[in-house]
PDB file of N, CA and C in Angstrom:
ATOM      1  N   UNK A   1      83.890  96.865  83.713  1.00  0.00           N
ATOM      2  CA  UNK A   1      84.021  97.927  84.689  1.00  0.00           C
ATOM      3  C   UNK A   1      85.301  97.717  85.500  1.00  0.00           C
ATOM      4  N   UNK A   2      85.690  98.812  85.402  1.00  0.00           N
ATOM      5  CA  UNK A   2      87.276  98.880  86.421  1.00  0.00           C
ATOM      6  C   UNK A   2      86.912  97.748  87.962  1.00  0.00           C
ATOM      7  N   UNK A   3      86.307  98.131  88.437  1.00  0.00           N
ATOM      8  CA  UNK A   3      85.761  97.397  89.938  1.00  0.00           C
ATOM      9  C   UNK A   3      85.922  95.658  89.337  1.00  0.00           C
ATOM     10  N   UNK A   4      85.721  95.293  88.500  1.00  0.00           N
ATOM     11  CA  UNK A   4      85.400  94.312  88.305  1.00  0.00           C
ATOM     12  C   UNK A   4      87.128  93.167  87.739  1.00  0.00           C
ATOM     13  N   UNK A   5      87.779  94.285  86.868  1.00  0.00           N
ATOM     14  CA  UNK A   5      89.216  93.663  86.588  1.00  0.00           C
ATOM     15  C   UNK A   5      90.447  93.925  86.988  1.00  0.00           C
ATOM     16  N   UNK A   6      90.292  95.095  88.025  1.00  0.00           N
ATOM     17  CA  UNK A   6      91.203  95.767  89.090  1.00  0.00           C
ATOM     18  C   UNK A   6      91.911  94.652  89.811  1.00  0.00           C
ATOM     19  N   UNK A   7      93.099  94.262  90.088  1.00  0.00           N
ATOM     20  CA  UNK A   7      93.049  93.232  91.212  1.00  0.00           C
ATOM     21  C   UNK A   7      93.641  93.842  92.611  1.00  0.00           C
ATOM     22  N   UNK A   8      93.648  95.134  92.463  1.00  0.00           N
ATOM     23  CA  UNK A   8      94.322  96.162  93.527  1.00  0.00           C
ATOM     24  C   UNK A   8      93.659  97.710  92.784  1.00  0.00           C
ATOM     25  N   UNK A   9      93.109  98.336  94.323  1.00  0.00           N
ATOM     26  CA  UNK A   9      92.947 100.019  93.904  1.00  0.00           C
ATOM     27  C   UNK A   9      94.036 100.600  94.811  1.00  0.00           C
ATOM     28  N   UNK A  10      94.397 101.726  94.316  1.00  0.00           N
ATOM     29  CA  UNK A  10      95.337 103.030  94.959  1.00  0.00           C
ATOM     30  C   UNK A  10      94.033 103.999  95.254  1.00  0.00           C
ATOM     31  N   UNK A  11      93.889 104.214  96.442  1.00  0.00           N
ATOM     32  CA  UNK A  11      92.974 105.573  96.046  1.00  0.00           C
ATOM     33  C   UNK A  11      94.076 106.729  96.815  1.00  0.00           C
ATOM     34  N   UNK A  12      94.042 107.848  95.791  1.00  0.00           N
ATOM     35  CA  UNK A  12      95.139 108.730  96.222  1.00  0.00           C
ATOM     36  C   UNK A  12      94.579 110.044  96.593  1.00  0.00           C
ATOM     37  N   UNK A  13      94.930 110.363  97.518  1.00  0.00           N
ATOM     38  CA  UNK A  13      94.241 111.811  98.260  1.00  0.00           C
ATOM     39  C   UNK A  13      92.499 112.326  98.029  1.00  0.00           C
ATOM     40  N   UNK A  14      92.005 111.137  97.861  1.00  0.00           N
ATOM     41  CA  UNK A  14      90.515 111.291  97.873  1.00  0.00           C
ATOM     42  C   UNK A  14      89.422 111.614  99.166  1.00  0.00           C
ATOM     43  N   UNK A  15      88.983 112.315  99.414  1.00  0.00           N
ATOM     44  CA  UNK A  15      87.751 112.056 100.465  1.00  0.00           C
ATOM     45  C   UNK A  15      86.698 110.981 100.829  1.00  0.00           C
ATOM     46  N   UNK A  16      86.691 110.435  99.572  1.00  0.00           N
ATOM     47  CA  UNK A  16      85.352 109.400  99.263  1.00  0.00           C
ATOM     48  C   UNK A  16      84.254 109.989  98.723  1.00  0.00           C
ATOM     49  N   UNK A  17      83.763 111.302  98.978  1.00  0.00           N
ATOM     50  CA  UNK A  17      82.786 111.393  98.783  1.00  0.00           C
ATOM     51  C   UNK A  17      81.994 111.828  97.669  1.00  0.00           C
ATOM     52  N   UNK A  18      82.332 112.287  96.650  1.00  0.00           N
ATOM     53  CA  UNK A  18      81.553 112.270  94.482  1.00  0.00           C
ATOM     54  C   UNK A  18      81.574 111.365  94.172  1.00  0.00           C
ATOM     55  N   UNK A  19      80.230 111.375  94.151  1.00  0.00           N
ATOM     56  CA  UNK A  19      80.009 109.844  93.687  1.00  0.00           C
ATOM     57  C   UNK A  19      79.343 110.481  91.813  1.00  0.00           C
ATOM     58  N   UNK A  20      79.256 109.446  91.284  1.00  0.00           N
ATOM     59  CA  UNK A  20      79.340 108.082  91.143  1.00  0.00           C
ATOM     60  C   UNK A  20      81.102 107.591  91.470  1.00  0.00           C
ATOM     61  N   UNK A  21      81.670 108.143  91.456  1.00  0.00           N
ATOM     62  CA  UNK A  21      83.294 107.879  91.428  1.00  0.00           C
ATOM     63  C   UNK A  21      83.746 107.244  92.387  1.00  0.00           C
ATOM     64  N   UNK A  22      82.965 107.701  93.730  1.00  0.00           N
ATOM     65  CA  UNK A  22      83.181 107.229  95.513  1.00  0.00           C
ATOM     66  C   UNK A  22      82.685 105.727  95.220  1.00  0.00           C
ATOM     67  N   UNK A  23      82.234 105.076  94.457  1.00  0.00           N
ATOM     68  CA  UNK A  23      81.222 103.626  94.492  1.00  0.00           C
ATOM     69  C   UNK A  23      82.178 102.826  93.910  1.00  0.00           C
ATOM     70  N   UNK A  24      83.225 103.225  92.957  1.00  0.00           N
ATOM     71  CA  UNK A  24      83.822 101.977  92.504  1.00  0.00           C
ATOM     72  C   UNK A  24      84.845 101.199  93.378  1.00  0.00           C
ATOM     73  N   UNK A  25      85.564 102.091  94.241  1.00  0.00           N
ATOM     74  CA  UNK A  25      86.168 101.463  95.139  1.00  0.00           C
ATOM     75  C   UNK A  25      85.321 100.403  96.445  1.00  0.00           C
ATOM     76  N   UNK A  26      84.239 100.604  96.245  1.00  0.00           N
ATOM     77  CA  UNK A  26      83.541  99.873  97.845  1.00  0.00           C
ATOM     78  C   UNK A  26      82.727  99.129  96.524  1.00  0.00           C
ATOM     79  N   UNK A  27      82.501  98.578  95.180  1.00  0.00           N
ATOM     80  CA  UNK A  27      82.403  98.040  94.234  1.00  0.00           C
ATOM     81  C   UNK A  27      83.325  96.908  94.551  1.00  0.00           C
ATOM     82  N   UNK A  28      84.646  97.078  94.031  1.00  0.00           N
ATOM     83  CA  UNK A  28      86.093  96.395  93.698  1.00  0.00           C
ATOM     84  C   UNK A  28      86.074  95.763  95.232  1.00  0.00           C
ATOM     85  N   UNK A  29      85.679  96.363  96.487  1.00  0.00           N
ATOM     86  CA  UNK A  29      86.148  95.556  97.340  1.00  0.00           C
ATOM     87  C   UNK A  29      85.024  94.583  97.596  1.00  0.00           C
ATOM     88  N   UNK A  30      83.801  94.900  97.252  1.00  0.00           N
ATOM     89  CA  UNK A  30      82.908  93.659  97.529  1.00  0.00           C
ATOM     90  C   UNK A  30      83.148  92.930  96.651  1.00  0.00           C
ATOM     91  N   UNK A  31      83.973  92.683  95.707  1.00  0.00           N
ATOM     92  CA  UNK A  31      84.335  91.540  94.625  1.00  0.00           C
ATOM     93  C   UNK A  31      86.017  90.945  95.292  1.00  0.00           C
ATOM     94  N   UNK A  32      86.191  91.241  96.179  1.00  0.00           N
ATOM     95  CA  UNK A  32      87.495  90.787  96.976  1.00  0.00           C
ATOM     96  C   UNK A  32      89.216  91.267  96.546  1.00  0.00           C
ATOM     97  N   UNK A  33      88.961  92.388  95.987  1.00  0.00           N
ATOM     98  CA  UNK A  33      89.669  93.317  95.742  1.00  0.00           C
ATOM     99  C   UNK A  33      90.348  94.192  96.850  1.00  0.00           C
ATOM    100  N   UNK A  34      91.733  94.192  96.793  1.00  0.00           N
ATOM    101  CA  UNK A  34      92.538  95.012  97.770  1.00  0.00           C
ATOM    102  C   UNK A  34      92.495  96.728  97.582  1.00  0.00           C
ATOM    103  N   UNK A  35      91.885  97.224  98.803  1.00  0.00           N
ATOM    104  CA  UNK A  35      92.589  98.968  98.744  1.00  0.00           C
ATOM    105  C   UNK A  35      93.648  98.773  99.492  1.00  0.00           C
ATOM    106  N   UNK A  36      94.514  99.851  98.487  1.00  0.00           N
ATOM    107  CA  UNK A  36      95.694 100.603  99.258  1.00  0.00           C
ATOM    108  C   UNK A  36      95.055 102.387  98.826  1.00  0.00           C
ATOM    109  N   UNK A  37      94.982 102.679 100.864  1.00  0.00           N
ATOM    110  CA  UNK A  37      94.863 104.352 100.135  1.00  0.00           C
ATOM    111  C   UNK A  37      95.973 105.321 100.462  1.00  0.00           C
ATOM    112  N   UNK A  38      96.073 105.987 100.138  1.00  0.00           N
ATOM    113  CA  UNK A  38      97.203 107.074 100.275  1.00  0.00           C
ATOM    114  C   UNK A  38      96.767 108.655 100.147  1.00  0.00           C
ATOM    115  N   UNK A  39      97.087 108.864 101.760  1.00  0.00           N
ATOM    116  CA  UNK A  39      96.354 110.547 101.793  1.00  0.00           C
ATOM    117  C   UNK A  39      96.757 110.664 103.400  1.00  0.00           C
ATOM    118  N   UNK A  40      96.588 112.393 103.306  1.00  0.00           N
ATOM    119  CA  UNK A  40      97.188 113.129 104.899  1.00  0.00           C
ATOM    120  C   UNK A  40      96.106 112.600 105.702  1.00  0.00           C
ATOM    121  N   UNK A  41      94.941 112.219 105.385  1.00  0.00           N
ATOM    122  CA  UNK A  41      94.535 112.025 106.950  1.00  0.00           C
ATOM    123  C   UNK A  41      93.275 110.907 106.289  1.00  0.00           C
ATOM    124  N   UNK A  42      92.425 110.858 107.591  1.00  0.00           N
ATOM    125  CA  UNK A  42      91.632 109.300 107.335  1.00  0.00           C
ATOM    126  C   UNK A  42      90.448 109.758 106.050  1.00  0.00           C
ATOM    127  N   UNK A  43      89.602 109.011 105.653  1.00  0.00           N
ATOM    128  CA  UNK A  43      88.878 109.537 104.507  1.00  0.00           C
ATOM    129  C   UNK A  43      87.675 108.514 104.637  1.00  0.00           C
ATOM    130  N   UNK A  44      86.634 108.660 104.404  1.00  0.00           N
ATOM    131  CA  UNK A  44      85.440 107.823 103.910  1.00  0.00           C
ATOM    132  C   UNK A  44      85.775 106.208 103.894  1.00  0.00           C
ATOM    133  N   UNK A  45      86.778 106.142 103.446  1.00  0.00           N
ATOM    134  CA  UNK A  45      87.130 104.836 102.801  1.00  0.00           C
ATOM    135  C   UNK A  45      88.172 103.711 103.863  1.00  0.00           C
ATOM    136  N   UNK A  46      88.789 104.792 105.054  1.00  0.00           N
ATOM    137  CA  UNK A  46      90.129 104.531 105.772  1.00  0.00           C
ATOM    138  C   UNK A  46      89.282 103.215 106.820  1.00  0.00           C
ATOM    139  N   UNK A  47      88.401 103.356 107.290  1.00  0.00           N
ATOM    140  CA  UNK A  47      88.057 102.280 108.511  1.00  0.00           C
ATOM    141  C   UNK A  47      86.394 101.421 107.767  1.00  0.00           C
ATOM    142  N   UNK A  48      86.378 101.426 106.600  1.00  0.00           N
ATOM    143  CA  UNK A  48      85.157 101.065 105.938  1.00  0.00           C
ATOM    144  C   UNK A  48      85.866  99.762 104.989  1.00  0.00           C
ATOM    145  N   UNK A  49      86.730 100.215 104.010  1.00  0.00           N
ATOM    146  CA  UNK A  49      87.388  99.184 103.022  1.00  0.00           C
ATOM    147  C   UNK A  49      88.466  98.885 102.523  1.00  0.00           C
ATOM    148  N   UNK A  50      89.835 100.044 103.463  1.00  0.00           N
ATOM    149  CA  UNK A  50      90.743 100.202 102.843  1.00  0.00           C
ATOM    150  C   UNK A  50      91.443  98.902 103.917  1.00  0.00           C
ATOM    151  N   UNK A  51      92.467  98.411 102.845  1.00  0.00           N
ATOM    152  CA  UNK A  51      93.129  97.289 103.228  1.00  0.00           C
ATOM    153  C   UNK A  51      94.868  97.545 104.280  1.00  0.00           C
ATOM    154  N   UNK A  52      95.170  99.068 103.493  1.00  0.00           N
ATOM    155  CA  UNK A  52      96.170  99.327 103.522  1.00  0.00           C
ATOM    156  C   UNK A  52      96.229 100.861 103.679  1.00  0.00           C
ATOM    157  N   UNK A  53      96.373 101.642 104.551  1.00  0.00           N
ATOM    158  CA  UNK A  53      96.308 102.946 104.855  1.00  0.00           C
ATOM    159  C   UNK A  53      97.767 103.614 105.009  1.00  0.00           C
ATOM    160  N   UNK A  54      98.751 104.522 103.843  1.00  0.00           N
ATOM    161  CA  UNK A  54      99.736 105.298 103.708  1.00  0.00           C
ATOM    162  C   UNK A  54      99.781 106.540 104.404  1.00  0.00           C
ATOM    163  N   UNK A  55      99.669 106.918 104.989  1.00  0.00           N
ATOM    164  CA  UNK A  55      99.802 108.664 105.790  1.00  0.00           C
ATOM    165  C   UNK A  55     100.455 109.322 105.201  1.00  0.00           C
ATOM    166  N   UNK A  56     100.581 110.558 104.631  1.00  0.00           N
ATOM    167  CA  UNK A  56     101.339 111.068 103.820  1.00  0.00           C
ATOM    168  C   UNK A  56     100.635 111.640 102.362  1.00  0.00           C
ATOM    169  N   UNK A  57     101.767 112.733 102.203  1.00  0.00           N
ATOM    170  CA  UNK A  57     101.160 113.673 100.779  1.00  0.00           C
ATOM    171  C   UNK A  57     101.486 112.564  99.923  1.00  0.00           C
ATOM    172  N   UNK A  58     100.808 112.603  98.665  1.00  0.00           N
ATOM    173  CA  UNK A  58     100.930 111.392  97.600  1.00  0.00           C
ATOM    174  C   UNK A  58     102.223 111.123  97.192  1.00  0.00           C
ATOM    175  N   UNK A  59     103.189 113.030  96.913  1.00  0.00           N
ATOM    176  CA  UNK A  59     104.085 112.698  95.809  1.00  0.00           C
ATOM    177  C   UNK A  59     105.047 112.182  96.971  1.00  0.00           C
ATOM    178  N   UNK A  60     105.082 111.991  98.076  1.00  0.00           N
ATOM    179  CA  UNK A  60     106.009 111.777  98.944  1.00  0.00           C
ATOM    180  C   UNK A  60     106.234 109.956  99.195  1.00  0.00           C
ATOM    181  N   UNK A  61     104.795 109.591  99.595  1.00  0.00           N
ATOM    182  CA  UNK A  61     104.876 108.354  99.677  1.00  0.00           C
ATOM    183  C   UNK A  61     104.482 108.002  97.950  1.00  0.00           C
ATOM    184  N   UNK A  62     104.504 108.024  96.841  1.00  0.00           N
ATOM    185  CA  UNK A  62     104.284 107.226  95.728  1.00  0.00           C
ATOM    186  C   UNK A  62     105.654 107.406  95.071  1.00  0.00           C
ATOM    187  N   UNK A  63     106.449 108.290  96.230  1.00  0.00           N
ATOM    188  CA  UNK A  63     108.147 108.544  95.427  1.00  0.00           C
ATOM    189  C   UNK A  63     108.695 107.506  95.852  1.00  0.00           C
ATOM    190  N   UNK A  64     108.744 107.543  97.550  1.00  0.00           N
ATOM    191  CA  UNK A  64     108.968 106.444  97.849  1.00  0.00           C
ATOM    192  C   UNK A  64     108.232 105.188  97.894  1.00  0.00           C
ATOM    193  N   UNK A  65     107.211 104.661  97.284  1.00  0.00           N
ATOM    194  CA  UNK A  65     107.238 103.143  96.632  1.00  0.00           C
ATOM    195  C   UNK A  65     107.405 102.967  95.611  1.00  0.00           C
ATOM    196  N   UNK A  66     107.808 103.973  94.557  1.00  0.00           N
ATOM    197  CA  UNK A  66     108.303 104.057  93.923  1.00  0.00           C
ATOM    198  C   UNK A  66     110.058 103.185  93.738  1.00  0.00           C
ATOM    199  N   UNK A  67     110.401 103.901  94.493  1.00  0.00           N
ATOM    200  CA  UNK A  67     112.045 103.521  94.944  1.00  0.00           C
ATOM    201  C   UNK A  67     112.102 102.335  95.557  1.00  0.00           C
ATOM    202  N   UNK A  68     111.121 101.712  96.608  1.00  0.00           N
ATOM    203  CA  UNK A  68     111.195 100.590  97.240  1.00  0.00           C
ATOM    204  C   UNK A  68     111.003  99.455  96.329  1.00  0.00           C
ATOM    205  N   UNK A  69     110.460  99.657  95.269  1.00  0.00           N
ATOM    206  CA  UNK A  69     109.911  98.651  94.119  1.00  0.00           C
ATOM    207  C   UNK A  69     111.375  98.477  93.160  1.00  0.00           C
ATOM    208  N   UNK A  70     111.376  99.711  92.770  1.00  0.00           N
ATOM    209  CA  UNK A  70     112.789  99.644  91.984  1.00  0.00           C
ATOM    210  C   UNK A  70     114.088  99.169  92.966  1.00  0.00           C
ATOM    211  N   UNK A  71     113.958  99.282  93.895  1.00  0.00           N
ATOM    212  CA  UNK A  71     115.302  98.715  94.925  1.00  0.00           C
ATOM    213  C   UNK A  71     114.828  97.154  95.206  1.00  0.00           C
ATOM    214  N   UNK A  72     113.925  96.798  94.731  1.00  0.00           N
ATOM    215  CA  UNK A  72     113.495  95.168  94.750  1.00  0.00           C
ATOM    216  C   UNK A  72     113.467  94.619  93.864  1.00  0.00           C
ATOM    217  N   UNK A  73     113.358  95.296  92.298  1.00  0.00           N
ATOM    218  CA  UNK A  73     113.578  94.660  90.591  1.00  0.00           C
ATOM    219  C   UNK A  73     115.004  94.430  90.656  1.00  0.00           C
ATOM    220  N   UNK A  74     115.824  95.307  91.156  1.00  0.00           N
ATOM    221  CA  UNK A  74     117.280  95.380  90.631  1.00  0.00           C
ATOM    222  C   UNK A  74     117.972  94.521  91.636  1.00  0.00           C
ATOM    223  N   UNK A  75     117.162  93.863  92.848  1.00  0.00           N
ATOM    224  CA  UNK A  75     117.922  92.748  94.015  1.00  0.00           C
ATOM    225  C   UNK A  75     117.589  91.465  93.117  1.00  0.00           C
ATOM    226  N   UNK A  76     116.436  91.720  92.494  1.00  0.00           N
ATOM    227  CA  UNK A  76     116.067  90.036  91.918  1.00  0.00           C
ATOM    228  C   UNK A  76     116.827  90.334  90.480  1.00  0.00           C
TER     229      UNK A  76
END
């Protein structure tokens, strides 16, 4: 199960709430698994399990870590 070999989730513009789907992330984190979520405003998940909270429309912030990653392959 994903929850189980994940060693990091993205959850991206989700609510939390369809489940069965809403369970794997609060799954992955009771196995000591990092969230990073990314979405316009707080969600089910923002003050419950997320490790790392992005503000922002997806394609905006996943453009830019996108770029921040690639501006850190090409320094090393």
């Amino acid at each position: 199960m994903e929850a189980e070999i994940a060693d990091v989730f993205i959850l991206i513009g989700t609510t939390g709430e369809i489940q069965p789907a809403s369970l794997i992330p609060v799954q992955a984190k009771n196995r000591g698994k990092k969230i990073i979520e990314i979405n316009i405003e707080s969600s089910h998940y923002t003050h419950e399990i997320t490790d790392v909270f992005l503000k922002g429309k997806a394609t905006k912030v996943m453009t830019d870590l996108l770029n921040m990653l690639d501006d850190t392959m090409t320094r090393n």
